[in-house]
Protein backbone atom coordinates (compact mmCIF):
# COMPACT_ATOMS: atom_id res chain seq x y z
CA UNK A 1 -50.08 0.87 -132.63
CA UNK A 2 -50.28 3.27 -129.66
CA UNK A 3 -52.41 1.22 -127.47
CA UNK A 4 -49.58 -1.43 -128.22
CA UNK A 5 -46.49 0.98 -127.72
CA UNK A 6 -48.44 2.06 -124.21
CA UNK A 7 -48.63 -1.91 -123.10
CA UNK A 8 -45.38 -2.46 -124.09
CA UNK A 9 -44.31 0.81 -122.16
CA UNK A 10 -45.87 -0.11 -118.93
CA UNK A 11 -44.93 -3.59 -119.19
CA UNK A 12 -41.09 -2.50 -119.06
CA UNK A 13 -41.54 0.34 -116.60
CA UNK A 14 -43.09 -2.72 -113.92
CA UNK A 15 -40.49 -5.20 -114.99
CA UNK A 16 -37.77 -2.49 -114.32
CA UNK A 17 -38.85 -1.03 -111.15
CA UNK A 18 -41.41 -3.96 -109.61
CA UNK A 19 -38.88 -7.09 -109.01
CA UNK A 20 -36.53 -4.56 -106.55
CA UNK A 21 -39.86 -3.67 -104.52
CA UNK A 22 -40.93 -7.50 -104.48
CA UNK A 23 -37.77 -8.46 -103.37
CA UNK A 24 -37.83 -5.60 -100.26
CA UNK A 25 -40.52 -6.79 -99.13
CA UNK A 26 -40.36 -10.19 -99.32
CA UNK A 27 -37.00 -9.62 -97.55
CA UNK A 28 -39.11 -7.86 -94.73
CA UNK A 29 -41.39 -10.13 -94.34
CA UNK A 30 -39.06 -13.35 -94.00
CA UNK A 31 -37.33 -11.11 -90.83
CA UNK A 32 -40.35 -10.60 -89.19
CA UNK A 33 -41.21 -14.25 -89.63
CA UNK A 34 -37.52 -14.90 -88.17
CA UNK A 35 -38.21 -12.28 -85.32
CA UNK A 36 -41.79 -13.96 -84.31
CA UNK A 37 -39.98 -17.43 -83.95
CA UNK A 38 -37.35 -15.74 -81.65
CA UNK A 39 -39.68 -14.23 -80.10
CA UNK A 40 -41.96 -17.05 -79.25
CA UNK A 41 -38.84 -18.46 -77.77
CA UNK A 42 -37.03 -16.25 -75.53
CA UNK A 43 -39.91 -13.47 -75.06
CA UNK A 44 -43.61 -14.73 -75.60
CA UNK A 45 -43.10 -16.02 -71.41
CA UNK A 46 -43.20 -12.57 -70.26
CA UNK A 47 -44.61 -10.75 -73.29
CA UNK A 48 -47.09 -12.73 -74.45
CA UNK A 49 -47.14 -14.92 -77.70
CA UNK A 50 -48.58 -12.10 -79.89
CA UNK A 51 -46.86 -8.88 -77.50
CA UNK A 52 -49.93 -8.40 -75.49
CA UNK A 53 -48.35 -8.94 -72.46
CA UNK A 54 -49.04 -10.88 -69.46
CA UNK A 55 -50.93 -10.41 -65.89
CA UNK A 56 -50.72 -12.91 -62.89
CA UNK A 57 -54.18 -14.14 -61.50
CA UNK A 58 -53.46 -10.99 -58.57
CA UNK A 59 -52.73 -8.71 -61.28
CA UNK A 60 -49.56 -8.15 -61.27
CA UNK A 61 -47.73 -7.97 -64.51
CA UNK A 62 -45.20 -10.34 -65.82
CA UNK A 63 -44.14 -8.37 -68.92
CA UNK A 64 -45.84 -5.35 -70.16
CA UNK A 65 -47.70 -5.17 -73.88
CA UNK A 66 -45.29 -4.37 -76.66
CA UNK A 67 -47.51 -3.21 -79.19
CA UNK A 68 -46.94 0.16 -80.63
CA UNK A 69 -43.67 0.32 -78.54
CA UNK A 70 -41.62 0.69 -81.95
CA UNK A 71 -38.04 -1.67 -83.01
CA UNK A 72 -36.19 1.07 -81.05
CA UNK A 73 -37.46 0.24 -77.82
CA UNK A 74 -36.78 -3.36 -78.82
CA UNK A 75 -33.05 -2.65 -80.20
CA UNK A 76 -32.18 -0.72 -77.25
CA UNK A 77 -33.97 -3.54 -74.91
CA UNK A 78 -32.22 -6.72 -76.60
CA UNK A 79 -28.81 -4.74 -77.88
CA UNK A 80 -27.39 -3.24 -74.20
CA UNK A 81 -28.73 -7.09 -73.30
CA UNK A 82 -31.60 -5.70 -70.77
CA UNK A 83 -33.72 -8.25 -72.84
CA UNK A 84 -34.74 -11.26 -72.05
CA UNK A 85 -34.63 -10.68 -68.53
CA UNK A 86 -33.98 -13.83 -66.12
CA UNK A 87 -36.85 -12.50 -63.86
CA UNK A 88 -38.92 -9.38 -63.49
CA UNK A 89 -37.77 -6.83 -61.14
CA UNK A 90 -37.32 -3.21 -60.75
CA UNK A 91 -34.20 -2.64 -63.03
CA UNK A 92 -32.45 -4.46 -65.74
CA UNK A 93 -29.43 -3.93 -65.78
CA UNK A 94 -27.04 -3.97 -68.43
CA UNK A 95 -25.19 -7.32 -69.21
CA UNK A 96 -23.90 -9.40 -72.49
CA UNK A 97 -26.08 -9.53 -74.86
CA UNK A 98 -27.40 -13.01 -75.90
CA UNK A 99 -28.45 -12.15 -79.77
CA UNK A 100 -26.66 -11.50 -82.54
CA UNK A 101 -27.15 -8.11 -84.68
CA UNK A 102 -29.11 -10.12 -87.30
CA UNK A 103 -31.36 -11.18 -84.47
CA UNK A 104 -31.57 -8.35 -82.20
CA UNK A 105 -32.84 -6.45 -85.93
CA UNK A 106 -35.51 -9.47 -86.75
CA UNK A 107 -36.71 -8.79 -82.80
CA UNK A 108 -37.11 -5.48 -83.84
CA UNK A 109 -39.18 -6.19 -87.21
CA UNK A 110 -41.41 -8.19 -85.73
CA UNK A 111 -42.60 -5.87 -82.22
CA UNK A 112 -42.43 -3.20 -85.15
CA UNK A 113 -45.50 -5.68 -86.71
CA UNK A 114 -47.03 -5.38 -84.02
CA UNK A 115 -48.27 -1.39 -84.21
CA UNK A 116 -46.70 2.04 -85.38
CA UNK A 117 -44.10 3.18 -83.18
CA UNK A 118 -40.72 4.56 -82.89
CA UNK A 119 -37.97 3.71 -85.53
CA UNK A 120 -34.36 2.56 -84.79
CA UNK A 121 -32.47 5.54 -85.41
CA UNK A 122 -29.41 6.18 -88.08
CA UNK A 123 -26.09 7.73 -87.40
CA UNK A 124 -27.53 11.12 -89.17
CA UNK A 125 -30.03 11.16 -86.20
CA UNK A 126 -27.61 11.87 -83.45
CA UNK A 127 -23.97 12.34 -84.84
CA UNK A 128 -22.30 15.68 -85.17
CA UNK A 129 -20.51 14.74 -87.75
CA UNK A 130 -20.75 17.53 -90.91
CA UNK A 131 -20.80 20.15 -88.50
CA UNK A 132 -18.66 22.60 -87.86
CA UNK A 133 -16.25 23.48 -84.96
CA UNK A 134 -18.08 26.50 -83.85
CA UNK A 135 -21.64 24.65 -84.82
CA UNK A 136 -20.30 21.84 -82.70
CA UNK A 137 -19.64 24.06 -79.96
CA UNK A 138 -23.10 25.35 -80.05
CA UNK A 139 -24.31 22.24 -79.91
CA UNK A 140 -22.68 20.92 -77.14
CA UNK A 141 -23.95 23.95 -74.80
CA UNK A 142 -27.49 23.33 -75.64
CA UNK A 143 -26.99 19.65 -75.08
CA UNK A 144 -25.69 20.73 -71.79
CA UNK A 145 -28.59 23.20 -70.99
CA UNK A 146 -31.43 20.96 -71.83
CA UNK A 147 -29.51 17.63 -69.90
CA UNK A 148 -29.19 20.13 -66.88
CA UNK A 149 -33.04 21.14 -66.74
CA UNK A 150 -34.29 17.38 -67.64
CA UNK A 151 -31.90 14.67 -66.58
CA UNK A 152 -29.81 15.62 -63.68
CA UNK A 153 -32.12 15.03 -60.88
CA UNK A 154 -31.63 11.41 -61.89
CA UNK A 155 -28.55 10.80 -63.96
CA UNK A 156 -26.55 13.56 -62.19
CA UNK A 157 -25.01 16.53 -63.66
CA UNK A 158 -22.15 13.81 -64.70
CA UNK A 159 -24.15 10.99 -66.36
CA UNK A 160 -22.90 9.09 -63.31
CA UNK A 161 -26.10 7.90 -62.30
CA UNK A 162 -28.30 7.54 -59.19
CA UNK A 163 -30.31 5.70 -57.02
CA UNK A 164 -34.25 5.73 -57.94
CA UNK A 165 -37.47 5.33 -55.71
CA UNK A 166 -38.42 1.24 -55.01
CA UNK A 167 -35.17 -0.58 -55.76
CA UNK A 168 -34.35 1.34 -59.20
CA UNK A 169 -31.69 3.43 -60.38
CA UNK A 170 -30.47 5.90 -62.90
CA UNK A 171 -27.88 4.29 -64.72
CA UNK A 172 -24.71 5.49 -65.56
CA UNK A 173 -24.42 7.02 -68.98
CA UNK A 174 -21.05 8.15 -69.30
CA UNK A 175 -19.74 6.18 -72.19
CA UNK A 176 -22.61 4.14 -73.63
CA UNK A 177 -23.37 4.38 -77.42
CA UNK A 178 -24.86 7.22 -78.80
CA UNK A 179 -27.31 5.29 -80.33
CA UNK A 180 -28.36 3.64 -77.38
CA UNK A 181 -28.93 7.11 -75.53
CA UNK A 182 -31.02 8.74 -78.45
CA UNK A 183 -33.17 5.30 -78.41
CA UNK A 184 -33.67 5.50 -74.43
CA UNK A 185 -34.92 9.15 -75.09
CA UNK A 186 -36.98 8.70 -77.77
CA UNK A 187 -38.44 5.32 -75.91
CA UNK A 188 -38.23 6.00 -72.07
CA UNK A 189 -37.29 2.75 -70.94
CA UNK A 190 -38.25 1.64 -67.18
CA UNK A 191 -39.16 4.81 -64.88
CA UNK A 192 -37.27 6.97 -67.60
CA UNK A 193 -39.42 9.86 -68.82
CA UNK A 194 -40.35 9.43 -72.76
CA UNK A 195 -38.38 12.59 -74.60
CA UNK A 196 -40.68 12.03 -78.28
CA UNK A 197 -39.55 14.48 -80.99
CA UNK A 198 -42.78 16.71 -79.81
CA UNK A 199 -41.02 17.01 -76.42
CA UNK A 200 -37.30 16.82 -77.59
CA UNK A 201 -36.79 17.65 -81.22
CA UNK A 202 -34.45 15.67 -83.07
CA UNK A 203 -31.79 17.88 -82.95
CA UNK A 204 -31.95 18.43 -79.29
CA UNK A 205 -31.55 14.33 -78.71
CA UNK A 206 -28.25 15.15 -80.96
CA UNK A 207 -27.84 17.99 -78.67
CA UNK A 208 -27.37 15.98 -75.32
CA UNK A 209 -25.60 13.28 -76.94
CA UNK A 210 -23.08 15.86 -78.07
CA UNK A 211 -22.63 17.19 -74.51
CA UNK A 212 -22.13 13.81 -72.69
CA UNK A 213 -19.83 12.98 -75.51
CA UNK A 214 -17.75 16.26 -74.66
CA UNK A 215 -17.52 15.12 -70.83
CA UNK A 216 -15.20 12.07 -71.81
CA UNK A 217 -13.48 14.79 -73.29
CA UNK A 218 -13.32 17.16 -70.05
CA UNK A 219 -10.17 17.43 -67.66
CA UNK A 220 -11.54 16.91 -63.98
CA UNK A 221 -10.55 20.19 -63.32
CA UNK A 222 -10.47 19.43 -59.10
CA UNK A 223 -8.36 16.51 -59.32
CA UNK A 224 -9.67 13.78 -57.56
CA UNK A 225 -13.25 13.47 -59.03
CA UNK A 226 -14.84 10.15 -56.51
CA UNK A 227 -16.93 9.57 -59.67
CA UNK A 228 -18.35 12.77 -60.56
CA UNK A 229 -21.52 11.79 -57.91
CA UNK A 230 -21.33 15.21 -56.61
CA UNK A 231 -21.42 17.36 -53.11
CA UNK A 232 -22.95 14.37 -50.91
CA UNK A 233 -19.98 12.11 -51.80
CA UNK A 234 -17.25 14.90 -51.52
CA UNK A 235 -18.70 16.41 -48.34
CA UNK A 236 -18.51 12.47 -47.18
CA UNK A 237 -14.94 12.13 -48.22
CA UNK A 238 -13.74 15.11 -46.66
CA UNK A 239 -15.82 14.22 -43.17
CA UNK A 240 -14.38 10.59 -43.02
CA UNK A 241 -10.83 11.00 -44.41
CA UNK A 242 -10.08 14.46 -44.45
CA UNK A 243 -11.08 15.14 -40.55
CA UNK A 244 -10.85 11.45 -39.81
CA UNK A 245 -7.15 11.52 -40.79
CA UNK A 246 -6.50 14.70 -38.25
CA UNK A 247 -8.04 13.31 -35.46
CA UNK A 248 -6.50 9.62 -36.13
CA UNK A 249 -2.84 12.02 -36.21
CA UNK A 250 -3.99 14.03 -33.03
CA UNK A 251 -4.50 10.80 -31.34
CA UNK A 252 -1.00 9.37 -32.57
CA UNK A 253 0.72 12.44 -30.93
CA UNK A 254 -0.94 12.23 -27.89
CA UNK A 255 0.21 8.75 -27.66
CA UNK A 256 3.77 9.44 -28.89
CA UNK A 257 4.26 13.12 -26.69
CA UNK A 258 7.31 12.22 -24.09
CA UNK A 259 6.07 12.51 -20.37
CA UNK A 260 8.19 12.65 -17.14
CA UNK A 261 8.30 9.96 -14.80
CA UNK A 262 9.35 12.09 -11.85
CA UNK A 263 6.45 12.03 -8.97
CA UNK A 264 5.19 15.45 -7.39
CA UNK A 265 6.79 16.63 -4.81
CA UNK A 266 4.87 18.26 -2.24
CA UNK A 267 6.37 20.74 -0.63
C-alpha cells in the first residue's frame, strides 16, 4: 500500500508539473526551427548557413561568425534594422526594419542555438522605474560620470555622435530605445567597445541610460545648441557667421559711405 500511494504520488506530481515544461520547450524549439529558416533566407549569404561566417578566396570577410554572439546582439542587429545588410561596409546604419517582432525574436532563438552568449535584456535591466527621486538623481550622475570617462571621445559629451577612423561613425544616441543602448553595451556592435557586466555592472548600463534619458530632459542652457557637436562646430559658427557677418557689413558701408565729387584743387 505505500509503494502504491508513492507511484500514485509521483505519477500526479509529473502529470501536474511535466505537461507546462513539455510545452516550453517544445514552444522553444519550434522558434528556433522558425529562426533557422529565416535565417537561411535573409542571413546564411553573409553569415554562413550554420553562423560560421564567411571569407572570400583573398580573405576578406563577408559576414563575421555568430556563434556565441548571444539573441541580444541579434535583437539589437535585426530590431534598429542594421540587419540584413544590402552589402558589407564599414557602418550600418540604422533604417526600417524588415522583420516583424515575432521574427526578429525567432532570429534571436536560433543565433542563441548557436553558443552561450548574451541575453536580450528586460525592462528591469535598464529602467529606473521603482526608484526614487533622490535614487534617480543619483543615478543619473553616475550615468553621467561613467558616459563621460568611456563614451565621449566617440559619441560626444551629447550622444550626438561622431565621425570614426576608415569610413565609420559614432552614431547618434540621443533618443534611441533604452533597450537598444543597454544591448549595444552589453554586445559592442561594429568598432564599439564591448561594456560585459564584468566591465560595466548591470546597474551602471542602467546608469548611462538614465543620464542620456535626462538630456532630452535638459534646457540648452546657451540657446542656440548647432546639435550639441561641441567647441569645433561653435568656434566654426562664430568664425563664418559671426565675423563673416561684420566684415560682409563693413564692406556694405564702405560701399554705401557718401563721397564728394568735387576735384582737388591745387593751389
Amino acid at each position: 500500500m505505500v509503494l502504491l500511494f508513492g507511484l500514485i504520488l509521483t505519477g500526479s506530481l509529473y502529470a501536474a508539473f511535466s505537461p507546462a515544461s513539455a510545452q516550453q520547450a517544445q514552444t522553444s524549439a519550434d522558434e528556433v526551427a522558425k529562426g533557422r529558416q529565416l535565417f537561411l533566407v535573409g542571413c546564411a549569404f553573409c553569415h554562413g548557413q550554420n553562423g560560421e561566417g564567411v571569407l572570400t578566396e583573398d580573405g576578406n570577410q563577408i559576414g563575421p561568425s555568430l556563434v556565441g554572439v548571444g539573441a541580444a546582439a541579434v535583437d539589437f542587429q535585426v530590431g534598429t534594422g542594421r540587419m540584413p545588410m544590402a552589402q558589407p561596409g564599414a557602418q550600418a546604419p540604422r533604417k526600417e526594419v524588415a522583420y516583424s517582432d515575432d521574427e526578429v525574436a525567432a532570429l534571436a532563438a536560433y543565433v542563441a542555438s548557436l553558443g552561450p552568449g548574451p541575453s536580450i535584456p528586460t525592462e528591469q535591466d535598464y529602467s529606473t522605474q521603482g526608484l526614487s527621486a533622490d535614487e534617480r538623481e543619483a543615478a543619473i550622475v553616475r550615468g553621467g560620470q561613467i558616459f563621460l570617462t568611456n563614451c565621449t571621445a566617440c559619441h560626444n559629451f551629447e550622444g550626438a555622435g561622431g565621425a570614426m577612423p576608415r569610413g565609420g561613425y559614432a552614431p547618434k544616441i540621443r533618443g534611441v530605445e533604452p533597450k537598444y543602448i543597454y544591448e549595444a553595451m552589453l554586445t559592442g556592435p561594429q568598432a564599439m567597445d564591448t561594456f560585459s557586466n564584468g566591465n560595466l555592472s548591470p546597474e551602471e548600463k542602467r546608469d548611462v541610460i538614465a543620464y542620456l534619458g535626462s538630456l532630452n530632459e535638459a534646457p540648452g542652457y546657451g540657446g542656440f545648441g548647432l546639435g550639441g557637436m561641441g567647441p569645433v562646430s561653435e568656434g566654426l559658427f562664430a568664425w563664418l557667421v559671426g565675423l563673416g557677418s561684420l566684415v560682409g557689413f563693413a564692406v556694405w558701408i564702405a560701399a554705401h559711405t557718401t563721397r564728394s565729387n568735387k576735384e582737388k584743387v591745387e593751389a
